[in-house]
C-alpha atoms as a PDB file:
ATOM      1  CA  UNK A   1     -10.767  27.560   5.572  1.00  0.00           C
ATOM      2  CA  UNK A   2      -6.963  27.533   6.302  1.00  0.00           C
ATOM      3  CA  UNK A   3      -5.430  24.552   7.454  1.00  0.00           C
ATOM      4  CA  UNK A   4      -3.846  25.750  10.405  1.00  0.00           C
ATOM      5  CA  UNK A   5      -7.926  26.557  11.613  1.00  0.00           C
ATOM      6  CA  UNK A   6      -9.016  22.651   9.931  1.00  0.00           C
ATOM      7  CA  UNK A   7      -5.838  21.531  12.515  1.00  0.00           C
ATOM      8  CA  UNK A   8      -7.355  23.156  15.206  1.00  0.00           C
ATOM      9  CA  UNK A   9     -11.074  21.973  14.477  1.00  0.00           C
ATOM     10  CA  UNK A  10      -9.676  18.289  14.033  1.00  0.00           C
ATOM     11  CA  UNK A  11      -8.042  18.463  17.188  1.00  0.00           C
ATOM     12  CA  UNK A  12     -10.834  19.758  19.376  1.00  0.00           C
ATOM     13  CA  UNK A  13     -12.652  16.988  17.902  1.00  0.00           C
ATOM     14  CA  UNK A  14     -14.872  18.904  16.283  1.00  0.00           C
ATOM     15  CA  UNK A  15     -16.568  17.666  13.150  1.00  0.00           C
ATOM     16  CA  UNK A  16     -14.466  18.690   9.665  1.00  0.00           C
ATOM     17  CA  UNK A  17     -16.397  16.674   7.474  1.00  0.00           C
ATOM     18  CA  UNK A  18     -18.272  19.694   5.704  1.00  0.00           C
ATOM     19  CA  UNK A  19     -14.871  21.662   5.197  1.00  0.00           C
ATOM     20  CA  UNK A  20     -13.905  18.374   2.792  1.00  0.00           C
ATOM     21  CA  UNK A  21     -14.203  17.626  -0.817  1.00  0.00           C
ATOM     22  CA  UNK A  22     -14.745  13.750  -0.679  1.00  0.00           C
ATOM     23  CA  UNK A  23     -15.715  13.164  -4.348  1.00  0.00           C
ATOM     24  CA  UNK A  24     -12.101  12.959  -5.352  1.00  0.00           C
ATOM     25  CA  UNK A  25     -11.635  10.912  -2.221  1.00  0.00           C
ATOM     26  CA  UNK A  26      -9.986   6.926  -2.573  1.00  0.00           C
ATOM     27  CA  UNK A  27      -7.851   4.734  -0.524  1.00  0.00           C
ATOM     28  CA  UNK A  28      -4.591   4.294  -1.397  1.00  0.00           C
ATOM     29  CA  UNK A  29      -3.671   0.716  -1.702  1.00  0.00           C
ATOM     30  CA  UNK A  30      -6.610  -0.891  -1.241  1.00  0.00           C
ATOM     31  CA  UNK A  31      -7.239  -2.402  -4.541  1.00  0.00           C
ATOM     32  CA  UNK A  32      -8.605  -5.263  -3.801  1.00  0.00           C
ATOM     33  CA  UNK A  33      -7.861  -8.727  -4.919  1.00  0.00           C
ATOM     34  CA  UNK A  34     -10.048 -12.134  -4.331  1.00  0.00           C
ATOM     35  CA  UNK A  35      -8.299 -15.089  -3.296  1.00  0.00           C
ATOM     36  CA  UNK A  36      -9.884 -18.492  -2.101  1.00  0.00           C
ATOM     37  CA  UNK A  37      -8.787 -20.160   0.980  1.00  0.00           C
ATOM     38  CA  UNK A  38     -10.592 -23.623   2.324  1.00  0.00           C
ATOM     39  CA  UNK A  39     -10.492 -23.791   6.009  1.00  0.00           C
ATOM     40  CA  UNK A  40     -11.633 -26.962   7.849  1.00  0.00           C
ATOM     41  CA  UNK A  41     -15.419 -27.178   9.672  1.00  0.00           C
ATOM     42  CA  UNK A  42     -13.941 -26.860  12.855  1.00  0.00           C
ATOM     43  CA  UNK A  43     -12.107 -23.215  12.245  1.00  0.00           C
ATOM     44  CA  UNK A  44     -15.008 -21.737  10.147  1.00  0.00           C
ATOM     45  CA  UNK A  45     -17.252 -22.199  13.150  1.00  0.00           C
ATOM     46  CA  UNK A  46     -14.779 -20.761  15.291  1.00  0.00           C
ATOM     47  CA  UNK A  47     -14.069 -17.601  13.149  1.00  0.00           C
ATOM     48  CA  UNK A  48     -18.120 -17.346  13.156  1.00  0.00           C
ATOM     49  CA  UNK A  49     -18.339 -17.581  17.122  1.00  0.00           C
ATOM     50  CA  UNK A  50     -15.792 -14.743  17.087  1.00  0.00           C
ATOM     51  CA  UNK A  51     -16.620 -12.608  14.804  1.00  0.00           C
ATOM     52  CA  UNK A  52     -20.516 -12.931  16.075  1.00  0.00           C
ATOM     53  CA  UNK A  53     -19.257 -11.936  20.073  1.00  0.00           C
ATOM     54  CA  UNK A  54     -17.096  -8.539  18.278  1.00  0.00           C
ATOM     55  CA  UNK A  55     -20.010  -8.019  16.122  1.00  0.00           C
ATOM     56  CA  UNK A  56     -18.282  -8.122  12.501  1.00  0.00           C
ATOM     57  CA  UNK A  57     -18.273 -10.391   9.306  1.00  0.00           C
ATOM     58  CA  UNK A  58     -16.697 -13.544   9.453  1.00  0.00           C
ATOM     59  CA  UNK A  59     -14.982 -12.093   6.300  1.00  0.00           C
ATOM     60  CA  UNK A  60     -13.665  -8.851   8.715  1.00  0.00           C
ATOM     61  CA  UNK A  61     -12.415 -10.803  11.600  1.00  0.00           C
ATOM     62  CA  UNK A  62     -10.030 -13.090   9.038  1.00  0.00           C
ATOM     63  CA  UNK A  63      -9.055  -9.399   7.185  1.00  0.00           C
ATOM     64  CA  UNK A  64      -8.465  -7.846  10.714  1.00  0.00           C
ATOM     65  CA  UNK A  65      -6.485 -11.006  12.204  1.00  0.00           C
ATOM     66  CA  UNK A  66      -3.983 -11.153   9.104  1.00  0.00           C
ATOM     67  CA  UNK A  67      -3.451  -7.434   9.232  1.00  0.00           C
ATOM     68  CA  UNK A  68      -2.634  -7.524  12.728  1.00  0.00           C
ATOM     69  CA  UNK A  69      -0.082 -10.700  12.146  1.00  0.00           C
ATOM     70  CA  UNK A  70       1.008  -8.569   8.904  1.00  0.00           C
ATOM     71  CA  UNK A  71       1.776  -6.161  10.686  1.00  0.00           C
ATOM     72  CA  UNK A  72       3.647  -7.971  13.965  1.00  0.00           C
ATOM     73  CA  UNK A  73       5.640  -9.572  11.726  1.00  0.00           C
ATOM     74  CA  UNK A  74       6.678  -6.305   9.712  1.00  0.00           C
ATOM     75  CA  UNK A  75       8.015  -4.794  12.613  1.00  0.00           C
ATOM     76  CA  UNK A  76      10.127  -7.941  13.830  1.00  0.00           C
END
């Protein structure tokens, strides 16, 4: 398939996945690196009330929070 007709495919919305060689496929990066951070009682229960009412982790609402902030403060 020629990329000009993948374009159009991707744009109509249409479904591309079976055009695509994902074995090669990784995310640029996204290495990623463990770190330990103690929060007190009081915010642990909070990020767990959150993340429970969006329906993520409590691990995925702290990634998606900082990246949001990250990126605020990257376009000051």
């Amino acid at each position: 398939m020629k990329a000009k007709e993948l374009d159009s495919k991707f744009e109509r919305g249409e479904d591309i996945s079976a055009a695509l060689d994902l074995s090669q496929a990784r995310r640029v990066n996204q290495k990623a690196t463990r770190v330990n951070v103690d929060f007190p009682a009081w915010m642990v229960q909070s990020l767990d009330k959150e993340a429970t009412r969006v329906g993520v982790t409590r691990q995925s609402i702290i990634k998606l929070w900082l990246a949001e902030r990250l990126k605020q403060e990257s376009s000051c």
